[in-house]
Structures are given as structure tokens and as C-alpha cells.
N, C-alpha and C. Protein backbone atom coordinates (compact mmCIF):
# COMPACT_ATOMS: atom_id res chain seq x y z
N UNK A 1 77.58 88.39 168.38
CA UNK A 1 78.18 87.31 169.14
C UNK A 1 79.69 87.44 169.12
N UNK A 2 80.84 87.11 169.88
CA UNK A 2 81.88 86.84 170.44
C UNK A 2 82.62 86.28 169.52
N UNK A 3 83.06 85.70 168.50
CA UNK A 3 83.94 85.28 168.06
C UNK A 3 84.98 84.42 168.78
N UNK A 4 85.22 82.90 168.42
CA UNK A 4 85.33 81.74 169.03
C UNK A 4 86.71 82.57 169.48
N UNK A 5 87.70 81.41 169.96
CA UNK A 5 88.89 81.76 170.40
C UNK A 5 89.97 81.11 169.61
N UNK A 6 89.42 80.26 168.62
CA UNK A 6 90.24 79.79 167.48
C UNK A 6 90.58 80.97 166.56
N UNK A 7 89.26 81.91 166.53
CA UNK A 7 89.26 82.54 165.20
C UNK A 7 90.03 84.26 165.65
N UNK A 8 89.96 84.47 166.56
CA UNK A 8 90.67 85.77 167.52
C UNK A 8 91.16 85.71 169.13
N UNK A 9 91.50 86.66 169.46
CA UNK A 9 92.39 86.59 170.43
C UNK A 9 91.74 87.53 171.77
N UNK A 10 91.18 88.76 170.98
CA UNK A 10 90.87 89.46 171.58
C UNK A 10 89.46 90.05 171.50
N UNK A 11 88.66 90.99 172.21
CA UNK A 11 87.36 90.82 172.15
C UNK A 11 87.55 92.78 172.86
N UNK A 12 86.77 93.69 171.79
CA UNK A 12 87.15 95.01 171.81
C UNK A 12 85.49 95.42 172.99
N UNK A 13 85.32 96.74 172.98
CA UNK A 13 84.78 97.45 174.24
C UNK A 13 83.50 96.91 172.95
N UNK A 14 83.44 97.65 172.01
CA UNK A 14 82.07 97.59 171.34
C UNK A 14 81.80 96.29 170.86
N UNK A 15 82.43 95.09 171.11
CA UNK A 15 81.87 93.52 170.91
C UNK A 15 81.42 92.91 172.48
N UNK A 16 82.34 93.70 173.76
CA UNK A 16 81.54 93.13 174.81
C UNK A 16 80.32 93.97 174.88
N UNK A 17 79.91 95.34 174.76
CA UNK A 17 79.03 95.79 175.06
C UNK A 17 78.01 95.49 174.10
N UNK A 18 78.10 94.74 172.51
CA UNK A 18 77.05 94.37 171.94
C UNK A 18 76.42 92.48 172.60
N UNK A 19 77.50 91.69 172.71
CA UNK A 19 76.94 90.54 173.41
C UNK A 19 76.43 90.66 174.67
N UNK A 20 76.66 91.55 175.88
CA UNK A 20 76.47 91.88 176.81
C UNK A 20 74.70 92.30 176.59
N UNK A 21 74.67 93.23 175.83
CA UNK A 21 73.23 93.74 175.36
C UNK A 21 72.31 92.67 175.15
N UNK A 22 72.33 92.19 173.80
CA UNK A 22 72.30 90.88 173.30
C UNK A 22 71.59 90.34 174.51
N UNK A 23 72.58 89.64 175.33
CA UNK A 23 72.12 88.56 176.78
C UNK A 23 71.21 88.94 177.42
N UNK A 24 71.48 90.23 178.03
CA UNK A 24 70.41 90.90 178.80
C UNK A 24 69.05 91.33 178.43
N UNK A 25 69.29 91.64 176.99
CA UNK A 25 67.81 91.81 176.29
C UNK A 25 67.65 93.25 176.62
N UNK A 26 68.28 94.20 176.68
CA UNK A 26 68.81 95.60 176.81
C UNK A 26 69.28 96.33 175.95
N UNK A 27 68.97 97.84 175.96
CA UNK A 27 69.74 98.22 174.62
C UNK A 27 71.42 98.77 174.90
N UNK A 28 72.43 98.48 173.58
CA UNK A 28 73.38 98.67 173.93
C UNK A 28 73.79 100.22 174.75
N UNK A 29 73.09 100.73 174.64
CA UNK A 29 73.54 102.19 175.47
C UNK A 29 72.99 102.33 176.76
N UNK A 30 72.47 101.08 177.59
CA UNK A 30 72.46 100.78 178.48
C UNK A 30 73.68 100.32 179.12
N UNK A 31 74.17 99.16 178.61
CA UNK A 31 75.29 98.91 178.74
C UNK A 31 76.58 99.40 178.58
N UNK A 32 76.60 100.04 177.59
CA UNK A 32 77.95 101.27 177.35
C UNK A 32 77.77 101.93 179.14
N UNK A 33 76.17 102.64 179.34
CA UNK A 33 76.47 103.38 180.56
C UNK A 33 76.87 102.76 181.68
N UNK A 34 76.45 101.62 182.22
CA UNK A 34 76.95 100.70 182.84
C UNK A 34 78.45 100.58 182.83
N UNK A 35 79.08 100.13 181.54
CA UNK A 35 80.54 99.74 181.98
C UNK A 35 81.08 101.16 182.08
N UNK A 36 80.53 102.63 181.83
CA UNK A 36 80.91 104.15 181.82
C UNK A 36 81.24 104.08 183.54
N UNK A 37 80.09 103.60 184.17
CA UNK A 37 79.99 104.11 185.52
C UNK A 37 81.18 102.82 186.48
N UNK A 38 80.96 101.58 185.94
CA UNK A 38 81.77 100.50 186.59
C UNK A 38 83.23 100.86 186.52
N UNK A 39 84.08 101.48 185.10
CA UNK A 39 85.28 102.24 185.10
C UNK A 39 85.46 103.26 186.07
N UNK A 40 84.24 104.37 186.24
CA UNK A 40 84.56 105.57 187.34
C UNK A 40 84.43 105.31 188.39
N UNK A 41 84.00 103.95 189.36
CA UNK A 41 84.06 103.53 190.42
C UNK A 41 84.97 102.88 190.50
N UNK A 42 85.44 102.20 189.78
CA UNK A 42 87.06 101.12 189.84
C UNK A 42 87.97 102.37 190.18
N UNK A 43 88.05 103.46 189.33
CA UNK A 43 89.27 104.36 188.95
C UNK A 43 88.98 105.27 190.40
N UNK A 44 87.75 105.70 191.00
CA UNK A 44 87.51 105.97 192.42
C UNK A 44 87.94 105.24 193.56
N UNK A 45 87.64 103.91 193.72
CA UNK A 45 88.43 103.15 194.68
C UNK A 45 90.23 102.79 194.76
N UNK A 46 90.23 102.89 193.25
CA UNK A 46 91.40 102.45 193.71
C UNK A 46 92.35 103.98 193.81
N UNK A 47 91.96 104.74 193.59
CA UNK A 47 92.68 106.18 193.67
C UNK A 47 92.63 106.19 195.77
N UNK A 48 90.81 105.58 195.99
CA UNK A 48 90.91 105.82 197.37
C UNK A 48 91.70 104.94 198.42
N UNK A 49 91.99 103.82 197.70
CA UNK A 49 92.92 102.38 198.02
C UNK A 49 92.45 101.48 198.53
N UNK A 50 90.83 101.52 198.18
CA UNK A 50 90.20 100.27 198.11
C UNK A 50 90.10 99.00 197.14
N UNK A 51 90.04 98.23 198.17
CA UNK A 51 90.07 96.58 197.49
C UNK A 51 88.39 96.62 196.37
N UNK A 52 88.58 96.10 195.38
CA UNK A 52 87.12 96.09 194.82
C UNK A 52 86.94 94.89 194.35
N UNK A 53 85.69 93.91 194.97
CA UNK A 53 85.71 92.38 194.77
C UNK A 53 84.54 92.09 194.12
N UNK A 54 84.37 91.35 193.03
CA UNK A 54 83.08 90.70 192.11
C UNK A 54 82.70 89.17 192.51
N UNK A 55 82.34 89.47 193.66
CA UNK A 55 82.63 87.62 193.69
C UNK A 55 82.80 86.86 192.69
N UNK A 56 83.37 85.91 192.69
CA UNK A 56 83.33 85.07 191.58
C UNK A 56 83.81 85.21 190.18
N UNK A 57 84.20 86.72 190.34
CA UNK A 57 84.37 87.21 188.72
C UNK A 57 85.65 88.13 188.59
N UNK A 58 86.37 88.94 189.65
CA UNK A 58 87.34 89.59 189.75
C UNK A 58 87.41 90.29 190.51
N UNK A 59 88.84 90.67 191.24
CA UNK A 59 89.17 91.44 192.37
C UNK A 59 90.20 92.61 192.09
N UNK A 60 90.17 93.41 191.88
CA UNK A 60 91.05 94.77 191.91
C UNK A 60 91.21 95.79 192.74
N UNK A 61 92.72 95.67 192.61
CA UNK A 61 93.05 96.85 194.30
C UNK A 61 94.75 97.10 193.99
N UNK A 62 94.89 98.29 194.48
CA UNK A 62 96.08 99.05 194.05
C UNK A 62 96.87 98.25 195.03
N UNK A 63 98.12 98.11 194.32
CA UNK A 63 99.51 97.28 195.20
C UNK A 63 100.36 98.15 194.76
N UNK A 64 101.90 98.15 195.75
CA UNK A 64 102.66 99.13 196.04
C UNK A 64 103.87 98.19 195.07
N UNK A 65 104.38 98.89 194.24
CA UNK A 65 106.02 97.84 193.91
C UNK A 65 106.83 98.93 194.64
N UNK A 66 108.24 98.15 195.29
CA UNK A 66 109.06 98.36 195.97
C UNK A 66 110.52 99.23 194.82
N UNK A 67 111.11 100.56 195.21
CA UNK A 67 112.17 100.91 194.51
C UNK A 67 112.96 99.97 194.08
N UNK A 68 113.61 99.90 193.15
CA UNK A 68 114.52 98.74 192.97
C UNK A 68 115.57 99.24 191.66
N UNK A 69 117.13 98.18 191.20
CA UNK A 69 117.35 99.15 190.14
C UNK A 69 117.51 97.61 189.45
N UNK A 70 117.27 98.32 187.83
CA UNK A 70 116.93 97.53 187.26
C UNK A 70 118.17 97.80 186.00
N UNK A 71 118.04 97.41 184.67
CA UNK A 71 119.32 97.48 184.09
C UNK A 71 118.43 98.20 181.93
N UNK A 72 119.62 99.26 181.88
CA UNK A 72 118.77 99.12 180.17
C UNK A 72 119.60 98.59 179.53
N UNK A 73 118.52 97.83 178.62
CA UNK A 73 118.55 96.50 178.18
C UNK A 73 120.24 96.60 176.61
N UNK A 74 120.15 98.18 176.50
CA UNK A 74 121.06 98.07 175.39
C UNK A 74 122.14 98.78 175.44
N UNK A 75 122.47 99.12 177.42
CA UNK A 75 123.99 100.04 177.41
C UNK A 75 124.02 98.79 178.71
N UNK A 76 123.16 98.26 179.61
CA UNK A 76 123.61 97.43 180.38
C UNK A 76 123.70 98.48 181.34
N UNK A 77 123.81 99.33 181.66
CA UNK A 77 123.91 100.76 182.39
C UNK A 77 122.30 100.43 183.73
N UNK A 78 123.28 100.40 185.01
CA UNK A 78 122.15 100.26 186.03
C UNK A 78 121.30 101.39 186.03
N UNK A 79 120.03 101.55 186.11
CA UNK A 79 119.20 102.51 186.64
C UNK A 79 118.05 102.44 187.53
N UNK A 80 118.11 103.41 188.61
CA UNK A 80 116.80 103.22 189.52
C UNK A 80 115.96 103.86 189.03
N UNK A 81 115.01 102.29 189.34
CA UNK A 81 113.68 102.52 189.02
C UNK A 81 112.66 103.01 190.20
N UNK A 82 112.51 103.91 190.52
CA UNK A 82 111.37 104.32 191.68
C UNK A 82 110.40 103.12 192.32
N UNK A 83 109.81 103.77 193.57
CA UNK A 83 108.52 103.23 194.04
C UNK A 83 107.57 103.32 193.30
N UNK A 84 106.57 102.39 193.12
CA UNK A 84 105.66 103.27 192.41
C UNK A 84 103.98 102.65 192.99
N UNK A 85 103.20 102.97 192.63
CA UNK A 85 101.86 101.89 192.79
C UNK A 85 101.23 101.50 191.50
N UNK A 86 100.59 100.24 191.91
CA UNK A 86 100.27 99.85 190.38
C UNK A 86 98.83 99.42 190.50
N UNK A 87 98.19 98.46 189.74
CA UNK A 87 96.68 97.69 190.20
C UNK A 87 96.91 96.72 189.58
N UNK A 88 96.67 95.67 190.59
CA UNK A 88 96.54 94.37 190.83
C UNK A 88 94.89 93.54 190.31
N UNK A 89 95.00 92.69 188.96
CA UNK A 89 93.56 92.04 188.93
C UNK A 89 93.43 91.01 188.94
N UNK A 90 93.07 90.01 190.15
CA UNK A 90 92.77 88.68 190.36
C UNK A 90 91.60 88.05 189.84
N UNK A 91 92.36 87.15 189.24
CA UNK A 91 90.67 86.48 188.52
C UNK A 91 90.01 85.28 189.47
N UNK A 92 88.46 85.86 189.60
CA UNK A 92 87.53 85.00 190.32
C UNK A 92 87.41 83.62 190.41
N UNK A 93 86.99 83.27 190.89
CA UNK A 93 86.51 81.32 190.34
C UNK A 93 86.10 81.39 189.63
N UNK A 94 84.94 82.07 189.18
CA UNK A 94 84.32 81.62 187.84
C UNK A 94 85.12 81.62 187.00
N UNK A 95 85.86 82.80 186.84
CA UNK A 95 86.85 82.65 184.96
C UNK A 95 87.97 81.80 185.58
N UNK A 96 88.38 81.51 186.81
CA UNK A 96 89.51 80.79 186.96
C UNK A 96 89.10 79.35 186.39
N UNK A 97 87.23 78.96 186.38
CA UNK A 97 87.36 77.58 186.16
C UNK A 97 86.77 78.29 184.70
N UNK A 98 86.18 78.60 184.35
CA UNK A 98 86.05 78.59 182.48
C UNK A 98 87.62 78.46 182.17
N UNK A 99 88.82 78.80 182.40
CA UNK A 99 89.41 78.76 181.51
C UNK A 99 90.00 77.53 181.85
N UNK A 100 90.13 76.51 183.13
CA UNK A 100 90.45 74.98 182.90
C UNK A 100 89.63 74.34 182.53
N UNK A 101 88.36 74.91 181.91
CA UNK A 101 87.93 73.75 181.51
C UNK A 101 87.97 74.23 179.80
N UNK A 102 88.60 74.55 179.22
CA UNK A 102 89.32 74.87 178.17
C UNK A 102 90.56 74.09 177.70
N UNK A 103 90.21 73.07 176.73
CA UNK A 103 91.50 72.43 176.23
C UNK A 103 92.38 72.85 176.25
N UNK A 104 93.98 72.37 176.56
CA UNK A 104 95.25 73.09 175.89
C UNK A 104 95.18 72.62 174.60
């Protein structure tokens, strides 16, 4: 099981893929292959510059940042920073409402 959010912060590959198991009633190396193949299709689309949408659960798709110059932080000395592309991950409704309905 998951470990509350009082007690940690973060939640590693081999604690989602054991609760994940767990739920489904599956063995974990089912699931390991699963999130194996869900990474090489994310890392496929977005190489191809497709949008990739979970209803409800998350949206990822490569966005472009614009050249720009920016400053280092300990000579103050301007430097350009290139174009570059990055990936963009929007969270669904569903986790958008689990997490308001989460006390501050």
C-alpha cells in the first residue's frame, strides 16, 4: 500500500507498480510491462509531436520554449539561452479534483 501523504512525499516506480498490482489482482510483472510499454509510446509520440490524452487522468505533448537570454545567477553575465522543446503534462479532472478535495 501507498503510504499516506503525512508520512512521505513521494511514491517510487516499485511502490506504484506494487499497489497498482495489488488493485488489479495481477501480478506485478504485469504491470512493470505495462508501464515498460506506456513510457515507449509516450517517448514515441512525443518524439513524433503528438498530443497524448488519458481522459480524465493526463495529457502530454511536446511544447516549443522560445530563445531568450537569461542571466547567471553568480557573475550576473547575460547569456543566450537557445530554442529548445520541452513536454508539457496537464493534469486531468480526475487528479485535478482528488487533489481539491484534499485539505490545505
Amino acid at each position: 500500500m501507498i503510504p499516506s501523504p503525512c508520512e512521505r512525499n513521494s511514491v517510487n516506480k516499485a511502490e506504484l507498480v506494487s499497489a497498482i498490482a495489488k488493485r488489479a489482482d495481477v501480478p506485478t510483472a504485469t504491470v512493470d510491462s505495462v508501464l515498460a510499454g506506456l513510457q515507449e509510446e509516450l517517448v514515441d509520440a512525443i518524439t513524433r509531436g503528438e498530443k497524448v490524452a488519458v481522459s480524465g487522468l493526463l495529457t502530454v505533448e511536446r511544447t516549443q520554449r522560445s530563445a531568450r537570454t537569461g542571466r547567471n545567477p553568480q557573475t550576473g553575465e547575460s547569456i543566450d539561452i537557445p530554442a529548445a522543446n520541452t513536454v508539457k503534462v496537464t493534469a486531468g479532472s480526475n487528479l485535478k479534483k482528488a487533489a481539491s478535495n484534499v485539505p490545505v
